[in-house]
C-alpha atoms as a PDB file:
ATOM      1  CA  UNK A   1    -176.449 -42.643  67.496  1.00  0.00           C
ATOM      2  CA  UNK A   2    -178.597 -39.925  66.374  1.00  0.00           C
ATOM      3  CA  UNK A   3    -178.587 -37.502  63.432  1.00  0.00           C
ATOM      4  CA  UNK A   4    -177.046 -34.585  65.114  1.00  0.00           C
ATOM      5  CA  UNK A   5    -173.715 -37.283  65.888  1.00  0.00           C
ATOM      6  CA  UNK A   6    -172.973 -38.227  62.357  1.00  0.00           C
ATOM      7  CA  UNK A   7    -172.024 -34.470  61.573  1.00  0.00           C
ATOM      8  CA  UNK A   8    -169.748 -33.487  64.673  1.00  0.00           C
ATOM      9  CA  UNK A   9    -166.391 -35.489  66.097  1.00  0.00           C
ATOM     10  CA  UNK A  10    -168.127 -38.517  67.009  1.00  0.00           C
ATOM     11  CA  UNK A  11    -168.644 -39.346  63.462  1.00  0.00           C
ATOM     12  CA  UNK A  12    -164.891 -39.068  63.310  1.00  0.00           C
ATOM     13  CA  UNK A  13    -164.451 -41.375  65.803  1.00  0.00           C
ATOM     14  CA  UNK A  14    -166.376 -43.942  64.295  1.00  0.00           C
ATOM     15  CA  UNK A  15    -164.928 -43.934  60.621  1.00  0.00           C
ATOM     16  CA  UNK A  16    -161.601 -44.328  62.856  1.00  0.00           C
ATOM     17  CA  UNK A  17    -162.816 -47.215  64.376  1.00  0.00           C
ATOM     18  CA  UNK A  18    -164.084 -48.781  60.880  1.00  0.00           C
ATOM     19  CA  UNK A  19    -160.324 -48.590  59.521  1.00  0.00           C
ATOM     20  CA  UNK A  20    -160.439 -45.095  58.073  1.00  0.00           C
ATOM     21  CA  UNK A  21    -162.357 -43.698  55.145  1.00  0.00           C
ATOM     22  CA  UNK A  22    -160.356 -45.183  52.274  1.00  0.00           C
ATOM     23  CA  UNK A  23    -160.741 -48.681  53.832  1.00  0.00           C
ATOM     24  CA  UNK A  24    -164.262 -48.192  54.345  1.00  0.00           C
ATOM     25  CA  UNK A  25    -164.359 -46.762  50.584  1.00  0.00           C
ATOM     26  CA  UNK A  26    -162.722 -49.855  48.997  1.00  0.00           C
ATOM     27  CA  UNK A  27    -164.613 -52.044  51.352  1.00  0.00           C
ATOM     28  CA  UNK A  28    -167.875 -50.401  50.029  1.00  0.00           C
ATOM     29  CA  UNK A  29    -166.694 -50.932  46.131  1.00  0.00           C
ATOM     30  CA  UNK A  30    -165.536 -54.664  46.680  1.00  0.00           C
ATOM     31  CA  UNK A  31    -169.190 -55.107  47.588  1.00  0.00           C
ATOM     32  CA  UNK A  32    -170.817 -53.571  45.763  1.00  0.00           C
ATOM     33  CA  UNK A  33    -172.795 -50.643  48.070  1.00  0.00           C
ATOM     34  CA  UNK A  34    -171.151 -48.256  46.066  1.00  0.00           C
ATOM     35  CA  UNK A  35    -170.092 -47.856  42.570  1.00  0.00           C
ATOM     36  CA  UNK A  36    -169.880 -44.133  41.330  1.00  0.00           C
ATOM     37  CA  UNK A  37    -170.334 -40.987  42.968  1.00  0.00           C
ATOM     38  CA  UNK A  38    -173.854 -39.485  41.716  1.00  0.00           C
ATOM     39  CA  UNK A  39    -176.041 -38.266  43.622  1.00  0.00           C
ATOM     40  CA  UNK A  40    -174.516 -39.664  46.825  1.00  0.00           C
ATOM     41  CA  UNK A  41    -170.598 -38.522  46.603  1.00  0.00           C
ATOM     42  CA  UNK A  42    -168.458 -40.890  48.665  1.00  0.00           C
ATOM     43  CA  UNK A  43    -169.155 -44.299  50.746  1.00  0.00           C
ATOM     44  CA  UNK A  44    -168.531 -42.344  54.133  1.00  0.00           C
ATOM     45  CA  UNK A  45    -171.588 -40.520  52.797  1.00  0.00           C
ATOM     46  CA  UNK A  46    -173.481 -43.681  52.424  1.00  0.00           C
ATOM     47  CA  UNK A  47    -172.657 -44.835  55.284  1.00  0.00           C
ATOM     48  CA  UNK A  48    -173.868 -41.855  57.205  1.00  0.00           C
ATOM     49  CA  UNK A  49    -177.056 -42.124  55.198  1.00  0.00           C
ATOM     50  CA  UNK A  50    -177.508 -45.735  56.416  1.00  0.00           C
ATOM     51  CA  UNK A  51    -177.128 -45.296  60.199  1.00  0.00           C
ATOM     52  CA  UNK A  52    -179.152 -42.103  59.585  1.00  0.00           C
ATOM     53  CA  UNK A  53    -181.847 -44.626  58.559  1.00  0.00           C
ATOM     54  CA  UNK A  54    -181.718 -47.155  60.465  1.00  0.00           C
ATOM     55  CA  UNK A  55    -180.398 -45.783  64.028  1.00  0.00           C
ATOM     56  CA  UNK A  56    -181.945 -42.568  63.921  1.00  0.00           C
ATOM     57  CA  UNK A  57    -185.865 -43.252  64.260  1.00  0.00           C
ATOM     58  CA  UNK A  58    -186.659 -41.960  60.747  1.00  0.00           C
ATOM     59  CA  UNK A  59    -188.187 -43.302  57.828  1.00  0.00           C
ATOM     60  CA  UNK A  60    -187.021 -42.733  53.856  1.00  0.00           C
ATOM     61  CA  UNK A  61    -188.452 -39.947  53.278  1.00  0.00           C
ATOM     62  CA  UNK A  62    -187.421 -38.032  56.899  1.00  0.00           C
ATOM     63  CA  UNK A  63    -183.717 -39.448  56.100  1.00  0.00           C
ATOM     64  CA  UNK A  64    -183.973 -37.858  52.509  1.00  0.00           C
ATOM     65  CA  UNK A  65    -185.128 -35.030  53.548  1.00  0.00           C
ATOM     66  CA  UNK A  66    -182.562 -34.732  56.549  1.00  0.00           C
ATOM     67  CA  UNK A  67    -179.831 -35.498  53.906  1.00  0.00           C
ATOM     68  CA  UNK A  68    -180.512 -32.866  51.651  1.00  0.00           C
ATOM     69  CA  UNK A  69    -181.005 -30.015  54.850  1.00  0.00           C
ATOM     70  CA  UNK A  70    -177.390 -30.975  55.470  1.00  0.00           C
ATOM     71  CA  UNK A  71    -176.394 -30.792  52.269  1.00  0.00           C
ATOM     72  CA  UNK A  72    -175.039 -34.719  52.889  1.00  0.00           C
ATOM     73  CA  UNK A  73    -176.751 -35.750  49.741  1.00  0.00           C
ATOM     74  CA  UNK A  74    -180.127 -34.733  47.561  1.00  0.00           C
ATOM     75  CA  UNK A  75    -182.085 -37.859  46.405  1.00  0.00           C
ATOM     76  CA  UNK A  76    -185.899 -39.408  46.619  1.00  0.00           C
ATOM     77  CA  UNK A  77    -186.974 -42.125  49.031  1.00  0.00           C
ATOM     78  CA  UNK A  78    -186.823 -44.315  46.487  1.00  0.00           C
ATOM     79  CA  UNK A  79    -183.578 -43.834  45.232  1.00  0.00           C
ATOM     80  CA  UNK A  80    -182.324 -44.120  48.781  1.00  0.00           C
ATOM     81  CA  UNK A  81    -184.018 -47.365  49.030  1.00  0.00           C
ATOM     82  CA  UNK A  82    -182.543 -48.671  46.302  1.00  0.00           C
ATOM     83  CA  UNK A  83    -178.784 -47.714  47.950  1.00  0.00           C
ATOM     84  CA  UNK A  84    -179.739 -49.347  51.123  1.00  0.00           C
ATOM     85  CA  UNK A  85    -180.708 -52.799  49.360  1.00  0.00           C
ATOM     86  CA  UNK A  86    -177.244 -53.100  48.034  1.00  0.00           C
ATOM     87  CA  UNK A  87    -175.768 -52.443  51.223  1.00  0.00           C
ATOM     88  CA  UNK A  88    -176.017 -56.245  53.563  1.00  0.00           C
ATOM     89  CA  UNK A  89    -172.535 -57.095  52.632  1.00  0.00           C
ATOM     90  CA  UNK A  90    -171.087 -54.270  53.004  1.00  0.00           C
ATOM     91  CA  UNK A  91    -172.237 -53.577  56.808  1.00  0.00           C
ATOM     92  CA  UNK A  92    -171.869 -57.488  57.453  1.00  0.00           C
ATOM     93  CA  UNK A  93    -168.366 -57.178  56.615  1.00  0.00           C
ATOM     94  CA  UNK A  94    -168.025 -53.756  58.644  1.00  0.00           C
ATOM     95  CA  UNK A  95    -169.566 -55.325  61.928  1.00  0.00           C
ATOM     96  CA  UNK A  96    -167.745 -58.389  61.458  1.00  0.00           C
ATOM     97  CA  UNK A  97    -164.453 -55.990  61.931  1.00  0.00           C
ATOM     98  CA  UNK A  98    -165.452 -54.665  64.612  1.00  0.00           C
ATOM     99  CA  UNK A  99    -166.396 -57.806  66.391  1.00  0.00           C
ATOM    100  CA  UNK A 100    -163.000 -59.369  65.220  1.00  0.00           C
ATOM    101  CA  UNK A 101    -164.875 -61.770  63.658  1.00  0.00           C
ATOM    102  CA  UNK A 102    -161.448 -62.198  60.718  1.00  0.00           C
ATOM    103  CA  UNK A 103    -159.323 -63.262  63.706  1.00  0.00           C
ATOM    104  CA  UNK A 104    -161.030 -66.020  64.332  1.00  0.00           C
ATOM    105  CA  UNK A 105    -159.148 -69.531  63.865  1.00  0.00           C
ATOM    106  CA  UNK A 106    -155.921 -67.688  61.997  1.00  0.00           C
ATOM    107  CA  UNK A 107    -158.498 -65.887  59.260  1.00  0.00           C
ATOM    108  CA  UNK A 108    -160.486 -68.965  58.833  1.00  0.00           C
ATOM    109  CA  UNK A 109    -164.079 -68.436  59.706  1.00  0.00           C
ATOM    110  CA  UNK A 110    -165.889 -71.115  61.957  1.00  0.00           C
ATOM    111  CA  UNK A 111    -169.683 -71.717  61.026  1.00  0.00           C
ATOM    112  CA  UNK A 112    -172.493 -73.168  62.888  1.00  0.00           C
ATOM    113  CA  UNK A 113    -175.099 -74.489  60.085  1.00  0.00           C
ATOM    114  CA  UNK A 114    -178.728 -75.703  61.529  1.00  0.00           C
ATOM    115  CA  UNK A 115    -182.359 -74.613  61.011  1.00  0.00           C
ATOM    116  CA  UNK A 116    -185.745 -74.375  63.001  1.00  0.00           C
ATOM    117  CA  UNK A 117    -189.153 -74.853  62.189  1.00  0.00           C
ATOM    118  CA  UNK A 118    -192.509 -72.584  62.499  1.00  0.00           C
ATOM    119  CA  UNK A 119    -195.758 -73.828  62.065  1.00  0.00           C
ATOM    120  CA  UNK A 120    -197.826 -71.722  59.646  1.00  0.00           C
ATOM    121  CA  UNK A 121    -200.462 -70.059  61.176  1.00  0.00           C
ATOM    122  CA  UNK A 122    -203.723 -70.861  59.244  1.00  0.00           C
ATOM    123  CA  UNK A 123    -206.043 -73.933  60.474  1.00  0.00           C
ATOM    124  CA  UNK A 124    -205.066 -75.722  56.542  1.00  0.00           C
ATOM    125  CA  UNK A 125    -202.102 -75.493  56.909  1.00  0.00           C
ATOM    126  CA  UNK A 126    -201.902 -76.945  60.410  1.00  0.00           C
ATOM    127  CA  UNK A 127    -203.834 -80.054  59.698  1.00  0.00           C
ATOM    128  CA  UNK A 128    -201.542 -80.664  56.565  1.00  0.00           C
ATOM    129  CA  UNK A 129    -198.508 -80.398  59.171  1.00  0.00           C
ATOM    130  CA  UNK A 130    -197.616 -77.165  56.952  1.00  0.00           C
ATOM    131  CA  UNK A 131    -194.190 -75.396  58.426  1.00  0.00           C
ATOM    132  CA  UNK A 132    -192.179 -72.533  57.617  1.00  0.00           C
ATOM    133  CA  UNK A 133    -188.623 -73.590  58.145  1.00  0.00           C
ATOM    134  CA  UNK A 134    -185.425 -70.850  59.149  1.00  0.00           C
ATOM    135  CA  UNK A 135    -182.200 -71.986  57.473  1.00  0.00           C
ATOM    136  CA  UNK A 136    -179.019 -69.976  58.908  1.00  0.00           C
ATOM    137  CA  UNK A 137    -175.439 -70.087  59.483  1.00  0.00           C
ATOM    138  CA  UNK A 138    -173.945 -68.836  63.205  1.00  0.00           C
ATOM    139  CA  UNK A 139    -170.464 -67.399  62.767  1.00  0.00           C
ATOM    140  CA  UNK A 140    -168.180 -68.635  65.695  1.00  0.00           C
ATOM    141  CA  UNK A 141    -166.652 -66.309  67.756  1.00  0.00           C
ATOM    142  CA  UNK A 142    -167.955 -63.179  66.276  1.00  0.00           C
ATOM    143  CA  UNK A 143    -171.166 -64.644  67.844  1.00  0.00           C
ATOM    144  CA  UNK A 144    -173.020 -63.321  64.497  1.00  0.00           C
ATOM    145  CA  UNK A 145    -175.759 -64.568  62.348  1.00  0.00           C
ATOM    146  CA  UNK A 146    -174.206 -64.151  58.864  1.00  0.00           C
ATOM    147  CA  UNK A 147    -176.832 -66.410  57.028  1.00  0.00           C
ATOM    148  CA  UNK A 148    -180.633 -66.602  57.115  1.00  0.00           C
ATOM    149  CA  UNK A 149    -182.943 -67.890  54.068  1.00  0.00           C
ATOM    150  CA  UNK A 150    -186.748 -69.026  54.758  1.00  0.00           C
ATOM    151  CA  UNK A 151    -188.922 -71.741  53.171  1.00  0.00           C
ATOM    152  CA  UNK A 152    -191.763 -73.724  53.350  1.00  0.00           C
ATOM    153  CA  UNK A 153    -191.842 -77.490  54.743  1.00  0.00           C
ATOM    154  CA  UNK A 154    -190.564 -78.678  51.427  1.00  0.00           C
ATOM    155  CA  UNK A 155    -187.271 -77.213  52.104  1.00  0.00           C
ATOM    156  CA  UNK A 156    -184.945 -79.439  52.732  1.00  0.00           C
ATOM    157  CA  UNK A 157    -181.372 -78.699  55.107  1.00  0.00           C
ATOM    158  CA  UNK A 158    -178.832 -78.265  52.501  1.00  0.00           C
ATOM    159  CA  UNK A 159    -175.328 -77.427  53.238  1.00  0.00           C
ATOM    160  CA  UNK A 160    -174.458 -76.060  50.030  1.00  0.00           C
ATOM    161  CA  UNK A 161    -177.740 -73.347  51.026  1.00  0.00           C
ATOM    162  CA  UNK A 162    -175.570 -71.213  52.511  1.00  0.00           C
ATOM    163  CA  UNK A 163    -172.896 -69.340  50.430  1.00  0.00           C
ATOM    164  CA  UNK A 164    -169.383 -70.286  51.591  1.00  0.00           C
ATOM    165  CA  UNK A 165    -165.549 -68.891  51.073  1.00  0.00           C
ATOM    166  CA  UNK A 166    -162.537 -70.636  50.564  1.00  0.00           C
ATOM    167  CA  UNK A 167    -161.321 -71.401  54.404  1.00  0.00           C
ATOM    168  CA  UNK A 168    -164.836 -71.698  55.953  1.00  0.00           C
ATOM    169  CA  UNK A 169    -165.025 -74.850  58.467  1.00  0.00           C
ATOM    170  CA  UNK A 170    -168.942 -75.672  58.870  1.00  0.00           C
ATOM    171  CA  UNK A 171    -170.833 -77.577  61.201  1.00  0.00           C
ATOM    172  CA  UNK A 172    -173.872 -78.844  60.772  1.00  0.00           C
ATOM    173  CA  UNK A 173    -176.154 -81.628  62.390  1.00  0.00           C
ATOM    174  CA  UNK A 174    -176.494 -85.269  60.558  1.00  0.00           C
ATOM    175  CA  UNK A 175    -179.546 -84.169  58.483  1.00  0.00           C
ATOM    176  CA  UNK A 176    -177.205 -82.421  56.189  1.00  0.00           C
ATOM    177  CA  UNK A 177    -175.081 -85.713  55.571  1.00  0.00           C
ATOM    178  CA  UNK A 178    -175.360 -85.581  51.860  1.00  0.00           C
ATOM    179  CA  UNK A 179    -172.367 -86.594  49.990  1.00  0.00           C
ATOM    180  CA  UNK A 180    -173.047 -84.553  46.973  1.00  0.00           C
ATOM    181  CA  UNK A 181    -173.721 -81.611  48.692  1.00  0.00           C
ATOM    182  CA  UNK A 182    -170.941 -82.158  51.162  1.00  0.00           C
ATOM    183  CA  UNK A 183    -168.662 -82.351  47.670  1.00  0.00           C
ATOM    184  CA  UNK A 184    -169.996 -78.976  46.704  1.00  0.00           C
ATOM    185  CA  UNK A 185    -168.875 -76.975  49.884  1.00  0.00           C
ATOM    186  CA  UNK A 186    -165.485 -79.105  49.473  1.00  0.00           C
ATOM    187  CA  UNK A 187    -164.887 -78.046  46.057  1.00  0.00           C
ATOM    188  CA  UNK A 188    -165.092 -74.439  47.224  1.00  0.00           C
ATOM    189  CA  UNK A 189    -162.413 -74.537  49.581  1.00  0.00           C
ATOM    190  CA  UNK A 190    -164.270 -74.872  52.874  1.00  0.00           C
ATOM    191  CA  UNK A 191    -164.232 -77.697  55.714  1.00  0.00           C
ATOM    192  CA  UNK A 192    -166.703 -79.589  56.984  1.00  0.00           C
ATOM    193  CA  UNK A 193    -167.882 -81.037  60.591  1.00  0.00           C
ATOM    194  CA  UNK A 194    -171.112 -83.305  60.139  1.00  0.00           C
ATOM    195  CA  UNK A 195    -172.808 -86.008  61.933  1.00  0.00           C
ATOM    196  CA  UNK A 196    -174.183 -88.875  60.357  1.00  0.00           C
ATOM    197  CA  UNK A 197    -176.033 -92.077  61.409  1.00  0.00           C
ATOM    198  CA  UNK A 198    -174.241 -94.924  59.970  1.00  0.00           C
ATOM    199  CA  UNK A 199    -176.193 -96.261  57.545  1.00  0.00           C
ATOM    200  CA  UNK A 200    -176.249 -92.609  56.453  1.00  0.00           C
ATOM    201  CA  UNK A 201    -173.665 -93.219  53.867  1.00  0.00           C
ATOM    202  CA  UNK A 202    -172.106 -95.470  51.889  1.00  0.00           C
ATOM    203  CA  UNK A 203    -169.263 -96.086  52.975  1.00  0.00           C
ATOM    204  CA  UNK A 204    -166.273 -97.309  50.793  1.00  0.00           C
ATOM    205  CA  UNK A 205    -162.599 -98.606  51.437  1.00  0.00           C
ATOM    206  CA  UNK A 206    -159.381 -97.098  49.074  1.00  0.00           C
ATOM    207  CA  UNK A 207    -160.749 -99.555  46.549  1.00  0.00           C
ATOM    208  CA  UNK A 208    -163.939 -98.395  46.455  1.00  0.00           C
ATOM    209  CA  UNK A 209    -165.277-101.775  47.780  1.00  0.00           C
ATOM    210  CA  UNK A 210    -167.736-101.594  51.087  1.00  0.00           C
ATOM    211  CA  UNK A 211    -165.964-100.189  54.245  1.00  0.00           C
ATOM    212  CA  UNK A 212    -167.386-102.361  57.149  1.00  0.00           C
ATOM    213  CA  UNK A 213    -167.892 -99.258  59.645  1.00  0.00           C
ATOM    214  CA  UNK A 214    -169.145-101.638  62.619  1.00  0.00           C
ATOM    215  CA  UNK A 215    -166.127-104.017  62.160  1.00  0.00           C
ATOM    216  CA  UNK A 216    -163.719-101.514  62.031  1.00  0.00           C
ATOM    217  CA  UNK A 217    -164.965-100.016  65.564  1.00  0.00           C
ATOM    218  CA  UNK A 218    -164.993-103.159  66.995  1.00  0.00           C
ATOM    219  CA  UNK A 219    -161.397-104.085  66.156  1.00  0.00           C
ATOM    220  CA  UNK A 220    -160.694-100.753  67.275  1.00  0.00           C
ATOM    221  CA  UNK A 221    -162.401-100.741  70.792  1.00  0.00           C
ATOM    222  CA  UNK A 222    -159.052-101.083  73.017  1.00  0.00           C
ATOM    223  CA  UNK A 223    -157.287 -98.180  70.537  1.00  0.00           C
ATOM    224  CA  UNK A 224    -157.510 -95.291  72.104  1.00  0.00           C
ATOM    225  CA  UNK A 225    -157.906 -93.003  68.605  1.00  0.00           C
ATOM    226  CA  UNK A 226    -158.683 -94.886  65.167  1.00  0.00           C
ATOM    227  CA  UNK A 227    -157.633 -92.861  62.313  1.00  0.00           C
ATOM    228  CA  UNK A 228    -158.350 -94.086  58.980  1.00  0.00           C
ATOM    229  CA  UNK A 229    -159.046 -92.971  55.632  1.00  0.00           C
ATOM    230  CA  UNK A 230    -162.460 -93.130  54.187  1.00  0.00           C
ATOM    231  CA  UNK A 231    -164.891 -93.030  51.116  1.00  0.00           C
ATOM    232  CA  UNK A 232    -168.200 -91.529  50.356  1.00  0.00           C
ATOM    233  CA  UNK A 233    -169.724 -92.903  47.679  1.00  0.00           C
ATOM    234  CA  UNK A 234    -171.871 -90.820  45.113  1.00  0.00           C
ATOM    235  CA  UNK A 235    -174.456 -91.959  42.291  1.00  0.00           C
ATOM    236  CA  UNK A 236    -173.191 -89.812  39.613  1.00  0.00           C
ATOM    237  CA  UNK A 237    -169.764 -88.893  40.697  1.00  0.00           C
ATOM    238  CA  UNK A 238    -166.084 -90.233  41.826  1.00  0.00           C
ATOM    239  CA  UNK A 239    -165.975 -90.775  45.907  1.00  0.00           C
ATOM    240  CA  UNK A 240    -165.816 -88.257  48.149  1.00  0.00           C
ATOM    241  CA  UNK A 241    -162.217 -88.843  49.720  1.00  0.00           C
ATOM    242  CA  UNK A 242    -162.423 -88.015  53.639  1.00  0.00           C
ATOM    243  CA  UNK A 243    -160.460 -89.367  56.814  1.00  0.00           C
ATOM    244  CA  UNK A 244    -161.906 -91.283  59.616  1.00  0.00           C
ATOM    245  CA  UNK A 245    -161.188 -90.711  63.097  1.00  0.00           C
ATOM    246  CA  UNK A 246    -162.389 -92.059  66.073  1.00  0.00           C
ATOM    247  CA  UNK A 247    -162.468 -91.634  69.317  1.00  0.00           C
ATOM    248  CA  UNK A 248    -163.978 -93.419  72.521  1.00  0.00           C
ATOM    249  CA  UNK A 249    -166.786 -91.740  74.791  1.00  0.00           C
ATOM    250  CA  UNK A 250    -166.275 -91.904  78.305  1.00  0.00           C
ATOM    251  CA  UNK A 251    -168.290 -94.880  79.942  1.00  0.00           C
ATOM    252  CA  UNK A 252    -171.074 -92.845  81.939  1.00  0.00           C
ATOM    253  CA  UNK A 253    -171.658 -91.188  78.363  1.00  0.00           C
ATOM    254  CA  UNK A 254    -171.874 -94.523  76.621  1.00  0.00           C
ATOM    255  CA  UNK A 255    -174.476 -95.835  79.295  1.00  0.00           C
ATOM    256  CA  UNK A 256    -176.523 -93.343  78.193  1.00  0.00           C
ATOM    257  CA  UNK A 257    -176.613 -94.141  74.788  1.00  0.00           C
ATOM    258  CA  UNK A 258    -177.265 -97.509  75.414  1.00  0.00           C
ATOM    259  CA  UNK A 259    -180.324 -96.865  77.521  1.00  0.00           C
ATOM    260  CA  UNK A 260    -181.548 -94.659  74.860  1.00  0.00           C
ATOM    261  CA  UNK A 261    -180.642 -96.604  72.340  1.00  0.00           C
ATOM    262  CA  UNK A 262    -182.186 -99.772  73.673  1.00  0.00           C
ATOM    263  CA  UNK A 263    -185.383-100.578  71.491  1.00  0.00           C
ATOM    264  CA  UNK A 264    -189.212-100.590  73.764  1.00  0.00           C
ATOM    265  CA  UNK A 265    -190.697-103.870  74.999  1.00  0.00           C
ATOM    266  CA  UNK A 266    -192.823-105.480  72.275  1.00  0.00           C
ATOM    267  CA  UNK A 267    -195.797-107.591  73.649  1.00  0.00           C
ATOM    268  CA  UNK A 268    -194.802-110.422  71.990  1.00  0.00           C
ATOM    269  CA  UNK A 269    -191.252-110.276  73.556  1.00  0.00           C
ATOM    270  CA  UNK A 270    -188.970-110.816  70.940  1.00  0.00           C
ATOM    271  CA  UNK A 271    -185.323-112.103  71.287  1.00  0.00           C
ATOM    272  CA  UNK A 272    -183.108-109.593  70.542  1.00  0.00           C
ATOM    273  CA  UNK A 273    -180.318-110.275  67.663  1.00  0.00           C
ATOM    274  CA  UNK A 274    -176.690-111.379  68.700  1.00  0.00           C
ATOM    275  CA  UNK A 275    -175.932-107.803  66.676  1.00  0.00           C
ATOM    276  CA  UNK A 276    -178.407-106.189  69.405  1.00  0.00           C
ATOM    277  CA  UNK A 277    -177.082-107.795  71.982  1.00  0.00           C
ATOM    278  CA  UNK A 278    -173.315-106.578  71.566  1.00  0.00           C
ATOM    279  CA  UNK A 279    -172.918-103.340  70.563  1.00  0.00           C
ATOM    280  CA  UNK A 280    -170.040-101.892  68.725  1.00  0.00           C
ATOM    281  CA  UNK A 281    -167.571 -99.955  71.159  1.00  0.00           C
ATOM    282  CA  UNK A 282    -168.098 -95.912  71.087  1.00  0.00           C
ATOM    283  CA  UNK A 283    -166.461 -93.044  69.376  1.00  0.00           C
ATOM    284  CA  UNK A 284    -165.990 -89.782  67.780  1.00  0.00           C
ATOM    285  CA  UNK A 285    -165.089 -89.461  63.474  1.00  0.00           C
ATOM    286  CA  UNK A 286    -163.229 -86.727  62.400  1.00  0.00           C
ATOM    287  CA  UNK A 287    -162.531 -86.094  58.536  1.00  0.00           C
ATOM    288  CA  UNK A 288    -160.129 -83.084  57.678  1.00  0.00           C
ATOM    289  CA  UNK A 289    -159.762 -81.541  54.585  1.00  0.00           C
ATOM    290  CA  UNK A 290    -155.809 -81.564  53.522  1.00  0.00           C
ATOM    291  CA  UNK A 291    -152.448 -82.748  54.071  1.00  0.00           C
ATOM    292  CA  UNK A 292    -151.516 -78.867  54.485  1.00  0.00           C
ATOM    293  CA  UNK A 293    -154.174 -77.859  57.258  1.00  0.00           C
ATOM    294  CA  UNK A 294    -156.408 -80.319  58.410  1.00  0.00           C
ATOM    295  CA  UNK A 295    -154.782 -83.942  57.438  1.00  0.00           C
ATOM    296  CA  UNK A 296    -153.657 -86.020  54.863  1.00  0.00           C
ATOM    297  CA  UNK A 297    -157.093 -86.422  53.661  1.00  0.00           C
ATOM    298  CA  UNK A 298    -158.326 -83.775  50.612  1.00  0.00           C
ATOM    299  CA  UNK A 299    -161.687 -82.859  52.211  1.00  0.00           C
ATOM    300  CA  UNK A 300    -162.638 -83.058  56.083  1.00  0.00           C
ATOM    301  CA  UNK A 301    -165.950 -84.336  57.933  1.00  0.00           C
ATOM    302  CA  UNK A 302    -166.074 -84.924  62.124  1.00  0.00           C
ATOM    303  CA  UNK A 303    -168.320 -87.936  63.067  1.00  0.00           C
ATOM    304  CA  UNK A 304    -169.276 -89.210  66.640  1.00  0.00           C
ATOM    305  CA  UNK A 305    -170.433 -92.965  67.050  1.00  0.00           C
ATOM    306  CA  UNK A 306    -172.354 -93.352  70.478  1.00  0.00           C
ATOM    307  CA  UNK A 307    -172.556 -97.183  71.398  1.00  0.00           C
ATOM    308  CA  UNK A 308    -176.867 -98.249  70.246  1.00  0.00           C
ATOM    309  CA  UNK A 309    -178.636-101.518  69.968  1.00  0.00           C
ATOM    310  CA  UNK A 310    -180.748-100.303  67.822  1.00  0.00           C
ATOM    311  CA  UNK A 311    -178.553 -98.511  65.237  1.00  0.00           C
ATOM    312  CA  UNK A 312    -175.276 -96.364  65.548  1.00  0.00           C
ATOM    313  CA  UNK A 313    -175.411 -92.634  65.201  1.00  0.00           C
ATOM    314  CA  UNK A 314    -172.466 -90.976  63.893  1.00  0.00           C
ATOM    315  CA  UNK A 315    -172.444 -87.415  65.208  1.00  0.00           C
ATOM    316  CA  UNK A 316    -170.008 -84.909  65.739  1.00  0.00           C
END
């Protein structure tokens, strides 16, 4: 797209495409891009200013100055600036459209939630194992990044980082199995897929007595599903009510596990424990969110249990 496009019947085209102008005006006051007409007059305008910026190879002042020659809209650099900050949500939600990102899972949106690390690039901060770590959130199947945030090595992965809506179903790897956390995303209406190892919670019964994980699986190991409900216990709040359900791995997965699982020869060659020595069978956890949608359960979690001598992963 260049300049010379967003005046003539391709321009047309594309605020066709977006839904019409009146869409793309609500759209644009629901998120705040734009508020009043001052010096810029509608959001269409806006809009235009915006891919004027950033698809046509000039800078602020060139698309200010282009603006006004067209008599689009007369402002300063800065003041365009300052309209271009408030845009991100705006032109998320735009893309997203156009991707049919809101079709995805009958208007719930499916999130992938993980994070990367950097090392920091001075010689300090090296030898102090210093790292700059990417937090984000991969929408599934608009095949979108929707979430990024940045911190140092003291940042932690946190589900309730990334800003969710009432519907979302997130997945994230077992070093965001924390149940407080997990109870914040819950309380705002989203779902959650998380892996776990299992001593990575405590687990509770309807009761809220101790919920023998390992025995359960091993009474369960001819069952070809276990579905259960479970408990999450907290430090300074009720249980987190989930539901628990299992599922075998095939056997050529399981031998893996083992084999990785299996701890390395010490020199002094010590006897492994009966525990060691007979693993709990294999399977997948699954917690859904409520009786309505997911389960009769009132929030939702999805576990995996590969077969170790060692310990037990829960992963989903």
């Amino acid at each position: 797209m260049t300049p010379e496009t967003l005046l003539n019947e391709l321009w047309l085209g594309a605020l066709t495409r977006l839904g019409g102008s009146a869409a793309i005006e609500a759209c644009a006051r629901q998120t705040g891009a734009f508020l009043r007409p001052r010096a810029v007059k509608t959001a269409c305008d806006l809009l235009r200013l915006v891919l004027a910026y950033c698809l046509g190879g000039m800078g602020l002042r060139s698309t200010s100055a282009w603006a006004a020659s067209v008599q689009l809209a007369d402002l300063s650099n800065v003041a365009l600036l300052k309209r271009l900050r408030n845009c991100e949500a705006w032109l998320e939600h735009l893309v997203g459209q156009l991707l049919g990102g809101e079709l995805a899972a009958h208007g719930r949106r499916i999130r992938l939630v993980d994070g990367t690390t950097v090392a920091k690039a001075c010689r300090t901060a090296r030898q102090n194992n210093g790292l700059w770590r990417i937090h984000c959130a991969f929408d599934l199947p608009a095949e979108r990044f929707s979430f990024f945030a940045l911190t140092d090595e003291k940042g932690g992965e946190q589900l309730d980082r990334v800003p969710v809506a009432e519907g979302d179903i997130l997945i994230a790897d077992r070093g965001f199995m924390h149940p407080d956390r997990l109870a914040r995303v819950c309380e705002q209406g989203a779902d959650i897929v998380v892996r776990a190892g299992w001593k990575g919670a405590r687990w509770l019964d309807a009761k809220g007595k101790p919920f023998d994980l390992l025995a359960t699986l091993t009474a369960a190991e001819n069952a070809a599903v276990l579905d259960c409900p479970i408990w999450i216990g907290r430090k300074k709040a009720p249980p987190l009510a989930l539901r628990l359900v299992a599922f075998r791995k095939p056997a050529a997965a399981a031998e893996i596990s083992r084999a990785k699982a299996q701890p390395a020869p010490r020199k002094e060659k010590a006897t492994p424990s009966s525990t060691a020595r007979s693993p709990p069978p294999n399977g997948s956890f699954s917690l859904p969110r409520s009786k309505s949608r997911l389960g009769p359960a009132p929030r939702s979690a999805i576990f995996t249990a590969p077969a170790g001598v060692s310990r037990w992963p829960l992963n989903a």
